[in-house]
N, C-alpha and C. Protein backbone atom coordinates (compact mmCIF):
# COMPACT_ATOMS: atom_id res chain seq x y z
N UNK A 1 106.12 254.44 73.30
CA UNK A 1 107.22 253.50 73.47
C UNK A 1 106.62 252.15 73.88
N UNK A 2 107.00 251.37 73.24
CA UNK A 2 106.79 249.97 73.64
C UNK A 2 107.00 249.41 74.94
N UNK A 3 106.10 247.98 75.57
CA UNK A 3 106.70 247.85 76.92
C UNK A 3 107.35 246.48 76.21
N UNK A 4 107.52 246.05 77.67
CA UNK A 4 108.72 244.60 77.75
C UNK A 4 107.90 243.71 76.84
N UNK A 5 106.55 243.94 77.14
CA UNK A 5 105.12 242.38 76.74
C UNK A 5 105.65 242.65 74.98
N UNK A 6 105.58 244.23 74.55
CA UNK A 6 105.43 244.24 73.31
C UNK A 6 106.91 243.79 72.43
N UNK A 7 107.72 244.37 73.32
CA UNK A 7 108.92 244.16 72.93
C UNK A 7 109.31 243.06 72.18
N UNK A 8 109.21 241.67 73.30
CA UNK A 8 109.25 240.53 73.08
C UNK A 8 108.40 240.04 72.10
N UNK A 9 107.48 240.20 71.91
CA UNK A 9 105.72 239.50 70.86
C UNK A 9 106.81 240.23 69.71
N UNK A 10 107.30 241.39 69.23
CA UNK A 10 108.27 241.72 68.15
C UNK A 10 108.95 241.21 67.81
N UNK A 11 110.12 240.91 68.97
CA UNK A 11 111.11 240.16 68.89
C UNK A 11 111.24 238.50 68.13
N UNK A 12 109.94 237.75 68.86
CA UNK A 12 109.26 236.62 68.68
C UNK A 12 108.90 236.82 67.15
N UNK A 13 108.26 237.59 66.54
CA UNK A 13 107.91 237.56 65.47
C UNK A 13 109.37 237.47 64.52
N UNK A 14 110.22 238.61 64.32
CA UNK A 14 111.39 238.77 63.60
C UNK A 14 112.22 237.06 64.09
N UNK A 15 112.40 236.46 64.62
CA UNK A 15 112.84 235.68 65.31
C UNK A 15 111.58 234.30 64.31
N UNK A 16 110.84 234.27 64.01
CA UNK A 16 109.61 233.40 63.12
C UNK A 16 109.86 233.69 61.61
N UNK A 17 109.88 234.93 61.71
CA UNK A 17 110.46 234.65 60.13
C UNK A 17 111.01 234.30 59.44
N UNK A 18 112.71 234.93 60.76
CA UNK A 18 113.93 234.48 59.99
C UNK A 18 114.21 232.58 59.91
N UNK A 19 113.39 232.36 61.01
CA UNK A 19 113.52 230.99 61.03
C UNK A 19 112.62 230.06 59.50
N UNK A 20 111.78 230.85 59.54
CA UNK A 20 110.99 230.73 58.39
C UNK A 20 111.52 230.76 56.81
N UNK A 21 112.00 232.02 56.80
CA UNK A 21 113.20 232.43 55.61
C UNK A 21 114.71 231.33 55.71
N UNK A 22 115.08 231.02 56.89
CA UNK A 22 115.92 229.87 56.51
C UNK A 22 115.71 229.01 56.19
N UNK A 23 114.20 228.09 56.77
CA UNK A 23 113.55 226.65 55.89
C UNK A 23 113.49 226.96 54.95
N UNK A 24 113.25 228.16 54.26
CA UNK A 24 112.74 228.11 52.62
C UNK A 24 113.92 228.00 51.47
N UNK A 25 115.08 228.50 52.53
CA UNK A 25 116.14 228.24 51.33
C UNK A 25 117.11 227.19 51.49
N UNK A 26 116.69 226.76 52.79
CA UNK A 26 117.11 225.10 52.65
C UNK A 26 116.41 224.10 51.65
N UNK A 27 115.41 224.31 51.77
CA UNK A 27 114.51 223.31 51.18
C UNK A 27 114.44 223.50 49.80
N UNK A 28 115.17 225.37 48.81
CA UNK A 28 115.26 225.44 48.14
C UNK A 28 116.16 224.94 47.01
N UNK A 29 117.60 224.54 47.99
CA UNK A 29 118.93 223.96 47.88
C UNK A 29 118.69 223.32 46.75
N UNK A 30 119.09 222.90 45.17
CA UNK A 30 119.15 222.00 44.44
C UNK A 30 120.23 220.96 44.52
N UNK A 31 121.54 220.70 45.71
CA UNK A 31 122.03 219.90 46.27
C UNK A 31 121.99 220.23 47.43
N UNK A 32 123.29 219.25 48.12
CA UNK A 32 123.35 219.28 49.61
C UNK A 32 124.58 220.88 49.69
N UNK A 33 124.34 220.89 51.18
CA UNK A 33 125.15 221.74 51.22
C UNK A 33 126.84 221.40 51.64
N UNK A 34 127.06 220.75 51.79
CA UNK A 34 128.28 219.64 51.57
C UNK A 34 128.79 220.22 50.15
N UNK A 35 128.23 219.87 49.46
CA UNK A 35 128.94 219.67 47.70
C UNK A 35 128.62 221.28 47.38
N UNK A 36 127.97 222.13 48.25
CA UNK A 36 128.41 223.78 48.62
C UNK A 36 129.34 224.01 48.40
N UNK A 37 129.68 223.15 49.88
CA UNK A 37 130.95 223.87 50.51
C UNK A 37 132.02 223.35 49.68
N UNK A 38 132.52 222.39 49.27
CA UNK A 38 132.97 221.87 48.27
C UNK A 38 133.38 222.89 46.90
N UNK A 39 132.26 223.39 46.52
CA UNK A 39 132.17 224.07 44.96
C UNK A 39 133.10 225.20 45.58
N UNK A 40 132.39 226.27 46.46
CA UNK A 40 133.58 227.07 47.02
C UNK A 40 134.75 227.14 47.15
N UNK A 41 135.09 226.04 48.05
CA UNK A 41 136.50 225.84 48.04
C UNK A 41 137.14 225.62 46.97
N UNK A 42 136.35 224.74 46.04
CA UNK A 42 136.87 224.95 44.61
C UNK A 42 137.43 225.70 43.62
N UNK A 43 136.14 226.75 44.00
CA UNK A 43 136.75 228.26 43.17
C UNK A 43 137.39 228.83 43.69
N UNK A 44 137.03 228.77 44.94
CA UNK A 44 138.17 229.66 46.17
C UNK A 44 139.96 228.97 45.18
N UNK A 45 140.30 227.88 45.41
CA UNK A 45 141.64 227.76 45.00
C UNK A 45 142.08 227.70 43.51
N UNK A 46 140.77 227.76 42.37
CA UNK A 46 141.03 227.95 40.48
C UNK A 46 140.92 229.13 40.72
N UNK A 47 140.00 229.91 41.47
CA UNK A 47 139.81 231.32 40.77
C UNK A 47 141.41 231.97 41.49
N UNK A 48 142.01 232.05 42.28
CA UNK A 48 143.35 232.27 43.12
C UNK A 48 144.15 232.23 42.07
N UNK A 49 144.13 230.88 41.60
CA UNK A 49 145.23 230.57 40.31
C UNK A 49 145.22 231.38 39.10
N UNK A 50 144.22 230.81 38.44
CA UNK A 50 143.62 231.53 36.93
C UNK A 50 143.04 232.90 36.82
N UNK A 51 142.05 233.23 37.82
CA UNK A 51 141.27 234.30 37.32
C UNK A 51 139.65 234.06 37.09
N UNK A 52 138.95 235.14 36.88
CA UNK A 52 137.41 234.14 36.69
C UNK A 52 137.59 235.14 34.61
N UNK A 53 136.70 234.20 33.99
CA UNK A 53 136.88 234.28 32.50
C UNK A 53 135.59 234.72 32.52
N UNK A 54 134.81 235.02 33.47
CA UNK A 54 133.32 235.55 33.17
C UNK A 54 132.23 234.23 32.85
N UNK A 55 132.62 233.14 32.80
CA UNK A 55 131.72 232.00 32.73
C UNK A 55 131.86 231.28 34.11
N UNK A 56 130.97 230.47 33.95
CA UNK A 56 130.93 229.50 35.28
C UNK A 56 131.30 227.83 34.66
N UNK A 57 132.72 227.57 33.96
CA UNK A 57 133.04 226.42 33.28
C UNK A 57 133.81 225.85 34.44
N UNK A 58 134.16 226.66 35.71
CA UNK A 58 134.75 225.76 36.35
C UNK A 58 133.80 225.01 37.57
N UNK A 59 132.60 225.89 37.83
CA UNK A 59 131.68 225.43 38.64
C UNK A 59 130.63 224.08 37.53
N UNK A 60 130.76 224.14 36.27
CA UNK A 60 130.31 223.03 35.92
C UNK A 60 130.69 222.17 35.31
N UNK A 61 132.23 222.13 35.75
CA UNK A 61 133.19 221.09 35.57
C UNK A 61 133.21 220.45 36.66
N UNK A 62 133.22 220.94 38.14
CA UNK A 62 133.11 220.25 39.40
C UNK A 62 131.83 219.82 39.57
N UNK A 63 131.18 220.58 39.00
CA UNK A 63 129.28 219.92 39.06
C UNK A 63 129.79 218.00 38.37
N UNK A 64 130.01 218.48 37.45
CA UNK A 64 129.97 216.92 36.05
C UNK A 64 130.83 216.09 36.90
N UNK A 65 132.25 216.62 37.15
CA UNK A 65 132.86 215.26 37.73
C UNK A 65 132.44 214.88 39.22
N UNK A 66 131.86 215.71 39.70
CA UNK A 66 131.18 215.59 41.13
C UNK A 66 129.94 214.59 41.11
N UNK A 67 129.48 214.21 39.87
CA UNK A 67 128.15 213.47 39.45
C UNK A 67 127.21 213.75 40.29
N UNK A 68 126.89 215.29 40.10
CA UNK A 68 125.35 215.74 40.72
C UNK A 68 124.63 216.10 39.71
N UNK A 69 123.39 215.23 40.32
CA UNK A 69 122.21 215.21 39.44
C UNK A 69 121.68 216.54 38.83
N UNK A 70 121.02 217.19 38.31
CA UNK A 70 120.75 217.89 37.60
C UNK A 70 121.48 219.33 37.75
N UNK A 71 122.49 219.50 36.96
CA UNK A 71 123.76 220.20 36.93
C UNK A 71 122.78 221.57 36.42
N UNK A 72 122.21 221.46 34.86
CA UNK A 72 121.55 222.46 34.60
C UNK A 72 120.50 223.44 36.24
N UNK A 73 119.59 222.47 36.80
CA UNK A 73 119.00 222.78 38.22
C UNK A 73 119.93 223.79 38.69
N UNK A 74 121.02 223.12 39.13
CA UNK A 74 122.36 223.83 39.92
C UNK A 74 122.54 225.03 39.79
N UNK A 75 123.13 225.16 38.12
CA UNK A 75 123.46 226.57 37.58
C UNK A 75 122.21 227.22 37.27
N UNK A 76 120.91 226.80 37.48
CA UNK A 76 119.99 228.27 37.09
C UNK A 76 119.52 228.71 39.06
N UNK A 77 119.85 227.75 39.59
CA UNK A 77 119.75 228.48 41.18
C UNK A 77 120.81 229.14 41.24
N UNK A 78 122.34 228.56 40.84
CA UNK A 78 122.91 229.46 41.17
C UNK A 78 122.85 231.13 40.88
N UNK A 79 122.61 230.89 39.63
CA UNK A 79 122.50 232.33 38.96
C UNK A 79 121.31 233.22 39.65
N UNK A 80 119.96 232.40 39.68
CA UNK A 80 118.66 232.91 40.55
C UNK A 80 119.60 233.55 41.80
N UNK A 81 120.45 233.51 42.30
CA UNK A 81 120.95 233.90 43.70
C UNK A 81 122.16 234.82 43.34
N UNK A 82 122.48 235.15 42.26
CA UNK A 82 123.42 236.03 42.03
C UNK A 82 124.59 235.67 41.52
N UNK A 83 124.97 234.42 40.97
CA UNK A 83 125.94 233.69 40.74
C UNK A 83 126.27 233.40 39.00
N UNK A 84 126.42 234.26 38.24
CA UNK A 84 126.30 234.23 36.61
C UNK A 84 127.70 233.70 36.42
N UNK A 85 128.58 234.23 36.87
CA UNK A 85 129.59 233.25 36.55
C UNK A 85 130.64 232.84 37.98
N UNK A 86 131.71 231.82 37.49
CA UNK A 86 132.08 231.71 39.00
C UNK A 86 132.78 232.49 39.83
N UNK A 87 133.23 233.57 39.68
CA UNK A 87 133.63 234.75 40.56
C UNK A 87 132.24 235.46 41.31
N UNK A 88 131.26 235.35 40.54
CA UNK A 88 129.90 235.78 41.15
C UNK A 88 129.78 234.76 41.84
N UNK A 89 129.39 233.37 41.47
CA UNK A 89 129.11 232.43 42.56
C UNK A 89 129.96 232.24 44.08
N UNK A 90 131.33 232.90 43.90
CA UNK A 90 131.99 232.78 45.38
C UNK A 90 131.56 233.92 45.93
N UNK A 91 131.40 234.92 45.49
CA UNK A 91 131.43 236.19 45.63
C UNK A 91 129.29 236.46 46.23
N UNK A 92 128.98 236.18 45.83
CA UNK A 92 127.38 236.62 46.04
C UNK A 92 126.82 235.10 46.60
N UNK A 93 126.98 234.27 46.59
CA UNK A 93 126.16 232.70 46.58
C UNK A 93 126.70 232.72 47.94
N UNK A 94 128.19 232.40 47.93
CA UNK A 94 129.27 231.64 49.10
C UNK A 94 128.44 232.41 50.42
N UNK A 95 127.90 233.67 50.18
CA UNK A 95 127.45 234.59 51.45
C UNK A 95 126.31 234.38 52.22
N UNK A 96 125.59 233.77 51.11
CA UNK A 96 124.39 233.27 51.71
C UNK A 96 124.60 232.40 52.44
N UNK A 97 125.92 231.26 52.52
CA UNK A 97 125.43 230.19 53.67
C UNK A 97 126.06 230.53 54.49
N UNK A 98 126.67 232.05 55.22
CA UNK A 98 127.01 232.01 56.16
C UNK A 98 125.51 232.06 57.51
């Protein structure tokens, strides 16, 4: 069994990583996370209405009129993270920035 010394030097470590694993997917972000939270809420209130059609035309309709720079960028992170169309993107993406 571990003592207190080891405990902590563990703790400290898991505690380095995760801090570690969060810079990396900040820095991975292809926008801000603002225009995130934004896209979400977005689908959060079309997909409510309509339904998701299995594409992501409404996440790159708010991309285009949102005028963020490299829209294509956008949608292949999104998808890299689980997001193929926009019911996936609220659904698998939205989770990660909690």
């Amino acid at each position: 069994m571990p003592n207190k010394s080891e405990k902590e030097r563990r703790k400290q470590i898991v505690d380095d990583l995760k801090r570690k694993a969060d810079q990396e997917f900040e820095s991975s972000l292809p926008m801000s996370r603002d225009n995130f939270k934004k896209l979400f809420d977005h689908l959060d209130t079309h997909l409510n209405d309509k339904g998701c059609d299995d594409t992501n035309i409404l996440t790159k309709t708010l991309l285009v009129q949102s005028n963020i720079d490299k829209v294509d960028e956008v949608l292949e992170w999104l998808a890299e993270h689980g997001g193929y169309c926009d019911c996936e993107i609220l659904a698998n993406v939205e989770e990660q920035f909690e």
